[in-house]
Structure formats: structure tokens, C-alpha cells
C-alpha atoms as a PDB file:
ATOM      1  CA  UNK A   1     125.921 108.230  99.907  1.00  0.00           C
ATOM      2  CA  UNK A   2     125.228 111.341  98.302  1.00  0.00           C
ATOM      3  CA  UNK A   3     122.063 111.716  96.427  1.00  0.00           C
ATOM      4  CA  UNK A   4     122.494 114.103  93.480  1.00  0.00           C
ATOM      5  CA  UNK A   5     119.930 116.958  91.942  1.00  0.00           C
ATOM      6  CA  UNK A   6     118.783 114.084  89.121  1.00  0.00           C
ATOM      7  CA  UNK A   7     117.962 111.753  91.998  1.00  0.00           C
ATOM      8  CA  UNK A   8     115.863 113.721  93.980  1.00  0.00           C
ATOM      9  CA  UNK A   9     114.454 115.160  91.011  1.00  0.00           C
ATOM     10  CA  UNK A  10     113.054 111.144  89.711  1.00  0.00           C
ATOM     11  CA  UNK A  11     111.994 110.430  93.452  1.00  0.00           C
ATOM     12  CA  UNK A  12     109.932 113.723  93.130  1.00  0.00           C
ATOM     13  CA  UNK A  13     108.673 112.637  89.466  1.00  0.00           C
ATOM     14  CA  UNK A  14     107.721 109.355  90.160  1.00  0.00           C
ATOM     15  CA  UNK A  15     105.652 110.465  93.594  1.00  0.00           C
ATOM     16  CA  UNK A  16     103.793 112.357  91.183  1.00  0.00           C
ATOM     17  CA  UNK A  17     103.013 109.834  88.743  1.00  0.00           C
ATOM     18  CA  UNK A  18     102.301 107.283  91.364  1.00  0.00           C
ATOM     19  CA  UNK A  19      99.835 109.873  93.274  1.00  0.00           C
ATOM     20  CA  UNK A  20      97.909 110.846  89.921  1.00  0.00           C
ATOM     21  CA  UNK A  21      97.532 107.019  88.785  1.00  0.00           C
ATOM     22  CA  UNK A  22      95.885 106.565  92.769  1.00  0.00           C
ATOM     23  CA  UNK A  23      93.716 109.512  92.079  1.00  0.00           C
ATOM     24  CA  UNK A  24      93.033 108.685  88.119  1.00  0.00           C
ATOM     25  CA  UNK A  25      89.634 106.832  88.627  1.00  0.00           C
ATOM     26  CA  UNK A  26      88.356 109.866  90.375  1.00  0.00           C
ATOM     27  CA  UNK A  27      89.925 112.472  87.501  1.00  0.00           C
ATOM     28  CA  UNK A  28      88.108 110.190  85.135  1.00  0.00           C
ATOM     29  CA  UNK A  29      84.825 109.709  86.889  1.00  0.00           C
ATOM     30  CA  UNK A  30      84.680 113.016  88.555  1.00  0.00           C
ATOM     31  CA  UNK A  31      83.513 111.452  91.785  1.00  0.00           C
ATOM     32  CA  UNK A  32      84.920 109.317  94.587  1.00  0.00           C
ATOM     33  CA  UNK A  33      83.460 105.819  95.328  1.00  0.00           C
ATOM     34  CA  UNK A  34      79.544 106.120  95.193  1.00  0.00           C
ATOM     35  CA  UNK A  35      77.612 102.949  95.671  1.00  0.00           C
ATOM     36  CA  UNK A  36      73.918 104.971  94.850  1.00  0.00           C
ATOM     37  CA  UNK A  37      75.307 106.415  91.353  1.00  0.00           C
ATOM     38  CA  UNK A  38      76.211 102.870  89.941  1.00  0.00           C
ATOM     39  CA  UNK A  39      74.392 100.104  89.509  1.00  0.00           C
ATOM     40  CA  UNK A  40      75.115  95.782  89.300  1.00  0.00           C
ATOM     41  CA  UNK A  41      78.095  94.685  86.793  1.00  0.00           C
ATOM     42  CA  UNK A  42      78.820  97.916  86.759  1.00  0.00           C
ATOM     43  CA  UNK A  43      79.573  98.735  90.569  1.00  0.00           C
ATOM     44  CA  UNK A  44      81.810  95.886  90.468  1.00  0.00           C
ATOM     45  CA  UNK A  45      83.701  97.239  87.533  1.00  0.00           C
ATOM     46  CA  UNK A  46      84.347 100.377  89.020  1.00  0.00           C
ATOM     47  CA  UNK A  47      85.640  98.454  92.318  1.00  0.00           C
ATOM     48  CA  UNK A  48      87.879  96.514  90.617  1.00  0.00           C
ATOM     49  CA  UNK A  49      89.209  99.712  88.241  1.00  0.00           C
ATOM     50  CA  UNK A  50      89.861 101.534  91.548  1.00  0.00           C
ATOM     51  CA  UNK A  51      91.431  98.751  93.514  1.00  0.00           C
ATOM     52  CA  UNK A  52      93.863  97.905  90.152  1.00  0.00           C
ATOM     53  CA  UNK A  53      94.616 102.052  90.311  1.00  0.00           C
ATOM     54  CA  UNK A  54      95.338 101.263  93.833  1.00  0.00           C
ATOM     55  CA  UNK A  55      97.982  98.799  93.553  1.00  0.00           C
ATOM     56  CA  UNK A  56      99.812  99.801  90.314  1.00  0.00           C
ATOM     57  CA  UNK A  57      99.857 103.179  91.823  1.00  0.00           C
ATOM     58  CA  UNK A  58     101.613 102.152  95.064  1.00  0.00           C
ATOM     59  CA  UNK A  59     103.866  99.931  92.791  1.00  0.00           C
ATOM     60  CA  UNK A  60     105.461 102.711  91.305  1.00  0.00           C
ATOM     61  CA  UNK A  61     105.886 104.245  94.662  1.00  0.00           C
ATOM     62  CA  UNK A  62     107.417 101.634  95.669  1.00  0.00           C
ATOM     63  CA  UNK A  63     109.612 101.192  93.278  1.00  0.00           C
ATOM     64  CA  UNK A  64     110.755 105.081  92.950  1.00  0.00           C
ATOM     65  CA  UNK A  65     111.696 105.030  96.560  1.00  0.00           C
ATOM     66  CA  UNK A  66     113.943 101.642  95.896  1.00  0.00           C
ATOM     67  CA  UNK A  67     115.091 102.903  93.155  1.00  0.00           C
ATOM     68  CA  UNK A  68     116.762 106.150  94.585  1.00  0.00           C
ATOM     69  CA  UNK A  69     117.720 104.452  97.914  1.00  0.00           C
ATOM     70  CA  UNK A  70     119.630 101.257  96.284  1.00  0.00           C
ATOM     71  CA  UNK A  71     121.346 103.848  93.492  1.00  0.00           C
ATOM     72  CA  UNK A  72     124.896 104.151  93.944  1.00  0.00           C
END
């Protein structure tokens, strides 16, 4: 199987959407995971942001790398 220039070029585009949705809470918040800076409902929130940004991102890793190595 031959993988053309488009291919590569959405395997390459979706490693860099899934890498900036991991990194998003900490383009948004401006720092990584600080437990003294936050405070209660709050720390929880952020956990739970970060661990959602987490997931979805390695989701659409996931799926970019199925995606090009199932294409036909």
C-alpha cells in the first residue's frame, strides 16, 4: 500500500491538532498543573478540564493514525 502526499499530509495535520488540544489547558492557563495557585471547587475543575484535554486529545490521535493506516 502506497500512502500518497494527501495522506501523509492529514496524519501530519491531525498530530498537530491532537498535540495542541493536549497542550490547550496550559495555552489557556499559562501554567502547567499547580496545586498552590488554585484553590477547592476550583482545583477540581481544572483536573477534570485537563484530564478531558487528555483523552479527546489522544482520541484524535488515535483516530488519525487509523485513519491513514486502514485507507486504501
Amino acid at each position: 500500500m502506497k500512502k500518497g502526499a494527501s495522506d501523509i499530509l492529514y496524519l501530519v495535520i491531525g498530530f498537530s491538532i491532537g498535540i495542541l488540544i493536549l497542550i490547550s489547558p496550559v495555552i489557556i492557563t499559562g501554567t502547567w498543573y499547580d496545586i498552590e495557585s488554585t484553590l477547592g471547587g476550583l482545583l477540581i475543575a481544572e483536573f477534570l478540564m485537563r484530564t478531558s484535554a487528555l483523552i479527546i486529545g489522544l482520541l484524535v490521535i488515535y483516530d488519525t493514525v487509523k485513519s491513514f493506516y486502514l485507507k486504501k
